[in-house]
PDB file of N, CA and C in Angstrom:
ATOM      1  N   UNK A   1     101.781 114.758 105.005  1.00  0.00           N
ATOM      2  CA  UNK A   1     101.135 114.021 103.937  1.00  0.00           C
ATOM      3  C   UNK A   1     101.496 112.553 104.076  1.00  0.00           C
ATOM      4  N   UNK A   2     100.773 111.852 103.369  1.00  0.00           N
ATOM      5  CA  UNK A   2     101.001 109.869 103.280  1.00  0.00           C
ATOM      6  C   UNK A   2     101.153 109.868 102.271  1.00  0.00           C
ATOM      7  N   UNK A   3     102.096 108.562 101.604  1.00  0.00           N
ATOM      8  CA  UNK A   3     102.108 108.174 100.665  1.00  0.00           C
ATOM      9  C   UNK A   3     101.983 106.790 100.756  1.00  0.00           C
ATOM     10  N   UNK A   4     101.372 105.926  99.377  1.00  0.00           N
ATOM     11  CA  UNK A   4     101.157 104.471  99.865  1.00  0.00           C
ATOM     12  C   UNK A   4     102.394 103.798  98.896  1.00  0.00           C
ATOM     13  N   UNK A   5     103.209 103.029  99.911  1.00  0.00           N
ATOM     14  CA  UNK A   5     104.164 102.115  99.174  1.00  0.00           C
ATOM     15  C   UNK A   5     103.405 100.625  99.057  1.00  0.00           C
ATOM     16  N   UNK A   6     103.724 100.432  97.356  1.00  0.00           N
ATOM     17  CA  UNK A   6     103.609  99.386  97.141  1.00  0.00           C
ATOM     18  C   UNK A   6     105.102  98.784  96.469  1.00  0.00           C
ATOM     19  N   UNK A   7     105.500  97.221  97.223  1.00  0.00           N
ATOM     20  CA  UNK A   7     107.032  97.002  97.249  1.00  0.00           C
ATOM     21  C   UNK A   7     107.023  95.718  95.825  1.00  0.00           C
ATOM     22  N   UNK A   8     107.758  94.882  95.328  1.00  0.00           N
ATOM     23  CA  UNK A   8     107.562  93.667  94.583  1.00  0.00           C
ATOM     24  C   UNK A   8     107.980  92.579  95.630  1.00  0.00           C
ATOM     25  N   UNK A   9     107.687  91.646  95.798  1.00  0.00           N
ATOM     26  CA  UNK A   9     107.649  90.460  97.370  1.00  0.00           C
ATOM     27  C   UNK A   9     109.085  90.502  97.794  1.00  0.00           C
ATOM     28  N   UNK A  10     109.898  90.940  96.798  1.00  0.00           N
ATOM     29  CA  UNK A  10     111.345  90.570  97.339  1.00  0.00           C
ATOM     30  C   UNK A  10     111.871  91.747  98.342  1.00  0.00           C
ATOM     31  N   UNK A  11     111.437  92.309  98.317  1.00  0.00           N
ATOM     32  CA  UNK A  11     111.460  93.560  99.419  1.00  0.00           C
ATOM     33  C   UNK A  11     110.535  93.394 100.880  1.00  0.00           C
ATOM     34  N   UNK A  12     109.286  92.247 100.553  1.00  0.00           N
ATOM     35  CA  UNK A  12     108.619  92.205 101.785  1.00  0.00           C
ATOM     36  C   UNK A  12     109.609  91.453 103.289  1.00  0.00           C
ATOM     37  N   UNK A  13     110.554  91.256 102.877  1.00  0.00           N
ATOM     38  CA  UNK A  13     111.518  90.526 103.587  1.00  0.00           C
ATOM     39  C   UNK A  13     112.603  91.768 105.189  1.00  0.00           C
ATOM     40  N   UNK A  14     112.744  93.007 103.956  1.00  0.00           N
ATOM     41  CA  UNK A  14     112.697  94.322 104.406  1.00  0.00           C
ATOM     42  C   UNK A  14     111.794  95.036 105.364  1.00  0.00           C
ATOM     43  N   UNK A  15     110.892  95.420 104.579  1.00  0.00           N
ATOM     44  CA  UNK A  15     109.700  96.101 105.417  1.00  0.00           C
ATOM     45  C   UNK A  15     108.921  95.093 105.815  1.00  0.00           C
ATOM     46  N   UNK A  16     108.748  93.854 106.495  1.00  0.00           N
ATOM     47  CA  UNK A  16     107.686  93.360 106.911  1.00  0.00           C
ATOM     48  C   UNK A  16     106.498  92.854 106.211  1.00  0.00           C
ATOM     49  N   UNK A  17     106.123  93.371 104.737  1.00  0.00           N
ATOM     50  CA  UNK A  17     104.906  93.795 104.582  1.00  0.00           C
ATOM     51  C   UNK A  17     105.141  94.316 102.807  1.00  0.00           C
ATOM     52  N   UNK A  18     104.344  93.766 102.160  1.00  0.00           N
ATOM     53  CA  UNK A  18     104.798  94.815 100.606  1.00  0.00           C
ATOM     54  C   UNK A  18     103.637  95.807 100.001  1.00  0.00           C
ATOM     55  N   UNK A  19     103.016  96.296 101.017  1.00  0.00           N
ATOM     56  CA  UNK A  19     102.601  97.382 100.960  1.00  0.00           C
ATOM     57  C   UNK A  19     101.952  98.348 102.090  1.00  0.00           C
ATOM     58  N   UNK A  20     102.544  99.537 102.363  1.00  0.00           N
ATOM     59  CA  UNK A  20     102.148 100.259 103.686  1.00  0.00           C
ATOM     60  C   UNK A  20     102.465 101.574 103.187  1.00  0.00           C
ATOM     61  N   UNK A  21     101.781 102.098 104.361  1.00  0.00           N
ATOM     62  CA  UNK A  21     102.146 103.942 104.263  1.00  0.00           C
ATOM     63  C   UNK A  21     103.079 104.412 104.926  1.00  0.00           C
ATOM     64  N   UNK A  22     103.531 105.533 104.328  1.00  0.00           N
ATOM     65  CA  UNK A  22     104.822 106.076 105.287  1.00  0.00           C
ATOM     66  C   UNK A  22     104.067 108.057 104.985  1.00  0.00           C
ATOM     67  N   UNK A  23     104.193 108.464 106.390  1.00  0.00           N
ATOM     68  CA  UNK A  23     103.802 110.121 106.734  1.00  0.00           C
ATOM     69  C   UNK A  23     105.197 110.794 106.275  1.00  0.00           C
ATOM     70  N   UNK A  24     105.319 112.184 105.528  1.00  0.00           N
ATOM     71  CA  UNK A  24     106.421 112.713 105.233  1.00  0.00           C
ATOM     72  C   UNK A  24     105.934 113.958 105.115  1.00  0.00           C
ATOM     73  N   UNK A  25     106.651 115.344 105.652  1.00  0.00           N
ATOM     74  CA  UNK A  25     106.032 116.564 105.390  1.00  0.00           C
ATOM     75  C   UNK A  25     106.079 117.002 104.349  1.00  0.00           C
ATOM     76  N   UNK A  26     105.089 118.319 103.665  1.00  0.00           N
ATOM     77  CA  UNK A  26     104.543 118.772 102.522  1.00  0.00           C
ATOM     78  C   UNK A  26     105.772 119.012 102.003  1.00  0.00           C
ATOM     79  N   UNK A  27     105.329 118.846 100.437  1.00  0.00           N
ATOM     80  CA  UNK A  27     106.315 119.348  99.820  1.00  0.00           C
ATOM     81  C   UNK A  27     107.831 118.190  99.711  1.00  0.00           C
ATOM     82  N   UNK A  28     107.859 117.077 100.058  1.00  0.00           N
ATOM     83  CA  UNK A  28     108.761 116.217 100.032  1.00  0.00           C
ATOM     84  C   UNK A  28     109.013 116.061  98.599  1.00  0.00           C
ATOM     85  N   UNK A  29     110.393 115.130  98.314  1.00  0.00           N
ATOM     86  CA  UNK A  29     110.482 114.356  96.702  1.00  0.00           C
ATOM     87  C   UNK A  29     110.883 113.556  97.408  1.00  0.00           C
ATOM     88  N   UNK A  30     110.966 112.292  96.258  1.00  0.00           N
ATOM     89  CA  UNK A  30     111.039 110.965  96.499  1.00  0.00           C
ATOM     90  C   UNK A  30     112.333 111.018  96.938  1.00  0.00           C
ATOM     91  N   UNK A  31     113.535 111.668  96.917  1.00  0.00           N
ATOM     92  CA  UNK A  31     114.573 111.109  97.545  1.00  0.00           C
ATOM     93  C   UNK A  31     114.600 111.364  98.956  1.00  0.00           C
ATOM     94  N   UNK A  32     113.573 112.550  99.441  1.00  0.00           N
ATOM     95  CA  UNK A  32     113.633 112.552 100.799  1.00  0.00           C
ATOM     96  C   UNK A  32     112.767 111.393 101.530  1.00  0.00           C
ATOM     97  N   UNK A  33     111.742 110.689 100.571  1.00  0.00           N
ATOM     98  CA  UNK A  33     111.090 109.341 100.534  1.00  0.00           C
ATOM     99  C   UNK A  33     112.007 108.352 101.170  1.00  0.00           C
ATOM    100  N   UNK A  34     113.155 108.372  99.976  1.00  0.00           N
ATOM    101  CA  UNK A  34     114.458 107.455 100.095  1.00  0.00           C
ATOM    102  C   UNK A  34     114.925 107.075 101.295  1.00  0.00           C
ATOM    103  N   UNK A  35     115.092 108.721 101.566  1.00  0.00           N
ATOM    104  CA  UNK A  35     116.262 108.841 102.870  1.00  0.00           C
ATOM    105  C   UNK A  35     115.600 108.321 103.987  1.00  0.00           C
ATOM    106  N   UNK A  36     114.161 108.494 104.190  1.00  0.00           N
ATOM    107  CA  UNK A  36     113.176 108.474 105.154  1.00  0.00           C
ATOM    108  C   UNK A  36     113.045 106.805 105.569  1.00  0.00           C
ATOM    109  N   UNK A  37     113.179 106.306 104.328  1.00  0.00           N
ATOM    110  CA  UNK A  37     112.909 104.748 104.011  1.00  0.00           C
ATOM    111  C   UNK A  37     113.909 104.241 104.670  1.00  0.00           C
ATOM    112  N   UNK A  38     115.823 104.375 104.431  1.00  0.00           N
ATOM    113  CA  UNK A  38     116.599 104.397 104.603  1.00  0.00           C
ATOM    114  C   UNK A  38     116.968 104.495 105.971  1.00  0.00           C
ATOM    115  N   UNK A  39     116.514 105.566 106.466  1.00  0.00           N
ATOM    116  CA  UNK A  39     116.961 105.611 108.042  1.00  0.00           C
ATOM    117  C   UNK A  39     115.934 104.302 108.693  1.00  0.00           C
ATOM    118  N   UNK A  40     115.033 104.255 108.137  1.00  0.00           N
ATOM    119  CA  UNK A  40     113.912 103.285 108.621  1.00  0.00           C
ATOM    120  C   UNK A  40     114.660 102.077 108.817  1.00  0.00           C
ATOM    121  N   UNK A  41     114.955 101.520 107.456  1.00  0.00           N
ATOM    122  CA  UNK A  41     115.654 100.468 107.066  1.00  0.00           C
ATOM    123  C   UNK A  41     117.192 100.224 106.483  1.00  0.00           C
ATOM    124  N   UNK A  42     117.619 100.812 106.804  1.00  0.00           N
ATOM    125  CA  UNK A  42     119.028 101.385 106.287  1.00  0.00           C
ATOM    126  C   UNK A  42     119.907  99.759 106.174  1.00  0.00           C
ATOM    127  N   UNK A  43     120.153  99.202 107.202  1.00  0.00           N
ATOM    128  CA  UNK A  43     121.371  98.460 106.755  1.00  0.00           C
ATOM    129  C   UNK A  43     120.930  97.070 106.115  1.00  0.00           C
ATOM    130  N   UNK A  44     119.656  97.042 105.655  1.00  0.00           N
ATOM    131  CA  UNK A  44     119.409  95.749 104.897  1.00  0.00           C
ATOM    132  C   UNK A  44     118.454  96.503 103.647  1.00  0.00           C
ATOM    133  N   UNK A  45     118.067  98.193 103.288  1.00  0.00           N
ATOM    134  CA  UNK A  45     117.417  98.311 102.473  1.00  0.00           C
ATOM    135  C   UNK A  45     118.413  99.354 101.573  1.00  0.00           C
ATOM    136  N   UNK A  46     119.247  99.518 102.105  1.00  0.00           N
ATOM    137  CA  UNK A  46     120.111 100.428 101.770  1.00  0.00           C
ATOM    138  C   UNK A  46     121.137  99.978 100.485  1.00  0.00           C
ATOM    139  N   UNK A  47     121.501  99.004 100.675  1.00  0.00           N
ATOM    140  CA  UNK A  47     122.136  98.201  99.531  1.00  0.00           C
ATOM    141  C   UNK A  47     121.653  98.041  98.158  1.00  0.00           C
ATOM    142  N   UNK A  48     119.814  97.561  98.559  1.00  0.00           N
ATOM    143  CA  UNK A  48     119.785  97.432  97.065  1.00  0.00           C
ATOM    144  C   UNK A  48     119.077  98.726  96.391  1.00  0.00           C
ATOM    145  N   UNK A  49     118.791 100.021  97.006  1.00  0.00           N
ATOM    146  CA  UNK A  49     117.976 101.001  96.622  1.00  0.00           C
ATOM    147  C   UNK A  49     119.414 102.276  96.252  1.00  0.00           C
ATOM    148  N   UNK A  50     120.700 101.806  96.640  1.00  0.00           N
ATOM    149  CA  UNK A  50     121.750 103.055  96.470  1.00  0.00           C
ATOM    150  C   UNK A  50     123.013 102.676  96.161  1.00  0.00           C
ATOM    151  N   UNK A  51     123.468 103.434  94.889  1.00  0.00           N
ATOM    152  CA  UNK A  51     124.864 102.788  95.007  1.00  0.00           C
ATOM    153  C   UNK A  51     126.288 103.383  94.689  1.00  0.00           C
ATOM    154  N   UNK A  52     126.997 103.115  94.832  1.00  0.00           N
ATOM    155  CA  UNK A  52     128.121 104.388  94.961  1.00  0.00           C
ATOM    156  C   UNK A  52     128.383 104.709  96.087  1.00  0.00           C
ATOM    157  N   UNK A  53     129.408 105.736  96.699  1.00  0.00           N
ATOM    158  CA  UNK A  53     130.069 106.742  97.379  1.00  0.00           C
ATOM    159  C   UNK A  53     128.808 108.055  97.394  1.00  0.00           C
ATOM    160  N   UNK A  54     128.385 108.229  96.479  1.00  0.00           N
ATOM    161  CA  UNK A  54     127.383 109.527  96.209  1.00  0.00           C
ATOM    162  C   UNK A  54     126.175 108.762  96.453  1.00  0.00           C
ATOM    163  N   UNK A  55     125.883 107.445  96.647  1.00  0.00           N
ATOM    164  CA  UNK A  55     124.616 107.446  96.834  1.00  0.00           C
ATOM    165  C   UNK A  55     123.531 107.578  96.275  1.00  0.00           C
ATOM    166  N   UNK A  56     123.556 107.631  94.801  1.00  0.00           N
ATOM    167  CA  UNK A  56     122.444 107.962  93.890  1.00  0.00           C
ATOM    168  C   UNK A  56     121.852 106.725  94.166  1.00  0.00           C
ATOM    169  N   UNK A  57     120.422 106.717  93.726  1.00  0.00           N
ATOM    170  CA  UNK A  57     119.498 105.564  93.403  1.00  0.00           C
ATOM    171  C   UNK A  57     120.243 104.677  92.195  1.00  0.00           C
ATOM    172  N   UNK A  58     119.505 103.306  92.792  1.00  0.00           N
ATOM    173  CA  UNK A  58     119.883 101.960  91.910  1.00  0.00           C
ATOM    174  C   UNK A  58     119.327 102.048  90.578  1.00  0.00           C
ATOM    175  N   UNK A  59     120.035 101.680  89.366  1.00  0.00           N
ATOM    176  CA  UNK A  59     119.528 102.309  88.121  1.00  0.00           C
ATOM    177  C   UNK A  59     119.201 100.463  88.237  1.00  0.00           C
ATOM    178  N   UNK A  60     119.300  99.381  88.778  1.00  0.00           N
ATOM    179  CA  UNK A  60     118.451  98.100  89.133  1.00  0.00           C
ATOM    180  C   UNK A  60     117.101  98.390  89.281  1.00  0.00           C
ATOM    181  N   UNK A  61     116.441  99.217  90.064  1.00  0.00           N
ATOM    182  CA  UNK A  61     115.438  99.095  90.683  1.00  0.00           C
ATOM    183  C   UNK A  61     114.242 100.455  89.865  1.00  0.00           C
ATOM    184  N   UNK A  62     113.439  99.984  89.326  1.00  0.00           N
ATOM    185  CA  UNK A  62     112.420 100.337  88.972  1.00  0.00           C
ATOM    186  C   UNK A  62     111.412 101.512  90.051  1.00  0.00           C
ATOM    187  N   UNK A  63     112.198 102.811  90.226  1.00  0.00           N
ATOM    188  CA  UNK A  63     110.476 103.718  91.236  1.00  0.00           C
ATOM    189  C   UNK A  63     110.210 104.455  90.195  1.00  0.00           C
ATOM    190  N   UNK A  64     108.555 103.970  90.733  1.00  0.00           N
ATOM    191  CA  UNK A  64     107.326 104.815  90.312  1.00  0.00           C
ATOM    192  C   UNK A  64     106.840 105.892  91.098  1.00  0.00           C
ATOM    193  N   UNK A  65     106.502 106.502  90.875  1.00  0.00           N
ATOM    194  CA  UNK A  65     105.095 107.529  91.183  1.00  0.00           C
ATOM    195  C   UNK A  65     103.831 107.570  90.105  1.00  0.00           C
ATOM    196  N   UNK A  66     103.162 107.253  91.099  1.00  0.00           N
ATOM    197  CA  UNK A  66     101.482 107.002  90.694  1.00  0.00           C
ATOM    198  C   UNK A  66     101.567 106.329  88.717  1.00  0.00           C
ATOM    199  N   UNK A  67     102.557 104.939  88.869  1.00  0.00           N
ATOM    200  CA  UNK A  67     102.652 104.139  87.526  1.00  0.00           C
ATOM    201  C   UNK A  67     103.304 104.799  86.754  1.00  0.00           C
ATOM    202  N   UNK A  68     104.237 105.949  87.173  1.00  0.00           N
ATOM    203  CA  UNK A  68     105.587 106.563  86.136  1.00  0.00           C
ATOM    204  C   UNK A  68     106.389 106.511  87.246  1.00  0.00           C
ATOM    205  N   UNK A  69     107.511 106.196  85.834  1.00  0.00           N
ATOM    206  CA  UNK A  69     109.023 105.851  85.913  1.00  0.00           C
ATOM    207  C   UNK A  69     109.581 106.965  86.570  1.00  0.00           C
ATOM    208  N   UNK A  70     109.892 107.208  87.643  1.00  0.00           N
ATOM    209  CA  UNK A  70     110.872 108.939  88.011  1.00  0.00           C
ATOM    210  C   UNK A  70     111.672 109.213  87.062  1.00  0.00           C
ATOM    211  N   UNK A  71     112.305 108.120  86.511  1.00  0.00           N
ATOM    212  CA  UNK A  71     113.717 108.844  85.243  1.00  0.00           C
ATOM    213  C   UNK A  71     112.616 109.398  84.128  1.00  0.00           C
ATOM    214  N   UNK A  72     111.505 109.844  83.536  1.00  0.00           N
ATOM    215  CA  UNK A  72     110.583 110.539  83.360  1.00  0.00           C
ATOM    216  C   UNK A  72     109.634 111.344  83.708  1.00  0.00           C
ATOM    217  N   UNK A  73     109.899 111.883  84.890  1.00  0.00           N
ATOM    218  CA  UNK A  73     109.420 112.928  85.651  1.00  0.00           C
ATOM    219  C   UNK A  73     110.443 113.682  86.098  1.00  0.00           C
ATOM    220  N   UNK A  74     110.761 113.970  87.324  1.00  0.00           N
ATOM    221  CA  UNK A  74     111.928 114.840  87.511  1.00  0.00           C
ATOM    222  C   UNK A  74     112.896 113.821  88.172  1.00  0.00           C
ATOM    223  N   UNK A  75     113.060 112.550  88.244  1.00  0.00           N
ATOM    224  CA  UNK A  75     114.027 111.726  89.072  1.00  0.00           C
ATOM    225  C   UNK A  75     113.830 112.078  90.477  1.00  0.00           C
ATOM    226  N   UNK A  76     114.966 111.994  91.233  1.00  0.00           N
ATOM    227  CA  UNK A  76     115.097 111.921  92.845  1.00  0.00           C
ATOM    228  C   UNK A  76     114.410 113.034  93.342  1.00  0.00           C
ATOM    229  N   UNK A  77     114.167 114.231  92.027  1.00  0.00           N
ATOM    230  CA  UNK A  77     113.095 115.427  92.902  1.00  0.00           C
ATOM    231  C   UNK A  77     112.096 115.573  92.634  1.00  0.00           C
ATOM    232  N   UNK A  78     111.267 114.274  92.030  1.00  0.00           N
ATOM    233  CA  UNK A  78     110.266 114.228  91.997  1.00  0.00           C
ATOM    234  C   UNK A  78     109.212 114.754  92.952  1.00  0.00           C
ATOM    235  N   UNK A  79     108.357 115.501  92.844  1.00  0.00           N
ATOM    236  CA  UNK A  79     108.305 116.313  94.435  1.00  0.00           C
ATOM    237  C   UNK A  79     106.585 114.988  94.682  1.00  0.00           C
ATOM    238  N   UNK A  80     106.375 114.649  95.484  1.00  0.00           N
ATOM    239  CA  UNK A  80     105.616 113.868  96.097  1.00  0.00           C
ATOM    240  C   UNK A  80     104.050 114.560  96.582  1.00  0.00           C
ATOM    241  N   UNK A  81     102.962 114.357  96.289  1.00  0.00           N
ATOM    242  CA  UNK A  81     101.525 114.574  97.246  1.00  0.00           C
ATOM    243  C   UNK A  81     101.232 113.535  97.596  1.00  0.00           C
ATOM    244  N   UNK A  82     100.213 114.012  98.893  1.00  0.00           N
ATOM    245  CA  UNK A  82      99.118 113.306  99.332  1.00  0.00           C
ATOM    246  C   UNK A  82      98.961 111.938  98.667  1.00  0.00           C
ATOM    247  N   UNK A  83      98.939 110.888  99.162  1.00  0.00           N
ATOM    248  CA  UNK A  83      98.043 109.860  98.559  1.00  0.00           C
ATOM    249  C   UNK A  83      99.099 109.393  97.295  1.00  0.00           C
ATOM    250  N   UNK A  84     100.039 109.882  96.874  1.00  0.00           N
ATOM    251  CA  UNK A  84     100.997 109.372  95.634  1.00  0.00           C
ATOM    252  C   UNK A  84     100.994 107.756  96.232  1.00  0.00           C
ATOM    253  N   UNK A  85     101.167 106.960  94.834  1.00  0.00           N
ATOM    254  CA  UNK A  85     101.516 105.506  94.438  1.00  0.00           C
ATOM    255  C   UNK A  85     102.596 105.141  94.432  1.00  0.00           C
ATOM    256  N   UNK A  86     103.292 104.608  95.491  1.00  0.00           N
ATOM    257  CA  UNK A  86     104.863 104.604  94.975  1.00  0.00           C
ATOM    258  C   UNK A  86     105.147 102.988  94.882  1.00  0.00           C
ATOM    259  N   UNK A  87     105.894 103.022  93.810  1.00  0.00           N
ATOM    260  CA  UNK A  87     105.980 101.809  93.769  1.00  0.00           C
ATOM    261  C   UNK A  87     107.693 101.531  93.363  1.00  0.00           C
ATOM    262  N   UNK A  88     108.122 100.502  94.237  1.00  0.00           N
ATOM    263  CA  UNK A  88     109.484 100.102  94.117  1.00  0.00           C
ATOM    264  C   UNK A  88     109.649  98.389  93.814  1.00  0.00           C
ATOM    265  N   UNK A  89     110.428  98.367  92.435  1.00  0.00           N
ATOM    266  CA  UNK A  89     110.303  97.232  91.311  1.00  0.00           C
ATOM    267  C   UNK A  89     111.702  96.637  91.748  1.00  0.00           C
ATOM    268  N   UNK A  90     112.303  95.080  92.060  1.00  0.00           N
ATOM    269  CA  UNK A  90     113.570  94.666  91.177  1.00  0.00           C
ATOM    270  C   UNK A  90     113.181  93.981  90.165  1.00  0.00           C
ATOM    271  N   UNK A  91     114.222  93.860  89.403  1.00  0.00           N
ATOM    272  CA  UNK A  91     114.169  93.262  87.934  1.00  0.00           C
ATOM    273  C   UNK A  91     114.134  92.385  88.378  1.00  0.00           C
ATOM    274  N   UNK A  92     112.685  91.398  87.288  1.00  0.00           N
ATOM    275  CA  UNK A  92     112.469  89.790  87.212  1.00  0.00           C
ATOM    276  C   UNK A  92     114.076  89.421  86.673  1.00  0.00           C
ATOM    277  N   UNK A  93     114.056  87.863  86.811  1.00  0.00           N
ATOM    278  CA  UNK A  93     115.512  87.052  86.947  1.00  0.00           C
ATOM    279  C   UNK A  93     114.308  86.254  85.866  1.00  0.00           C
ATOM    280  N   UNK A  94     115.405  85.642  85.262  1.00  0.00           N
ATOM    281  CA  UNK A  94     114.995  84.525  84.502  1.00  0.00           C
ATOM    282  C   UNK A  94     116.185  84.077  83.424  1.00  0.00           C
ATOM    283  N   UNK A  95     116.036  82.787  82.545  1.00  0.00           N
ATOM    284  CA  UNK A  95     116.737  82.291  81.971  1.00  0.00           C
ATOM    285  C   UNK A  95     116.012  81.712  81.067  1.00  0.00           C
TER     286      UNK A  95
END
């Protein structure tokens, strides 16, 4: 299956690009998304998407599936289809 990532610009620095597809077999969740992303990009995407010893996702960073929040769906096992919207947010800065 594909899914289409859409990134916020501060990530296009990472992937090249702030929005592309990534292929993952059936039946995936977003943390195997993660991991997938991770091995991709690991030592410059890895920092701001995980944190801890355990590695959980950044409670910084805003993922979606198809315009919902994962911490309202099932989180990291969010299980993923075809064609899903993923979208990965950092928090606006301002003063």
């Amino acid at each position: 299956m594909k899914v289409n990532i859409r990134t916020s610009l501060a990530f296009n620095e990472i992937f090249g690009h702030w929005k592309f597809e990534v292929s993952l077999p059936d039946t995936s969740t977003f943390r195997d998304l993660m991991d997938k992303l991770d091995r991709d990009h690991g030592e410059r995407l890895g920092p701001y998407v995980f944190e801890g010893e355990e590695r959980s996702l950044s409670t910084q960073i805003m993922f979606m599936v198809n315009g919902r929040n994962i911490r309202f769906l099932n989180g990291e096992q969010t299980i993923l289809e075809n064609n899903d919207q993923i979208t990965l947010l950092l928090p606006a800065g301002g003063g």
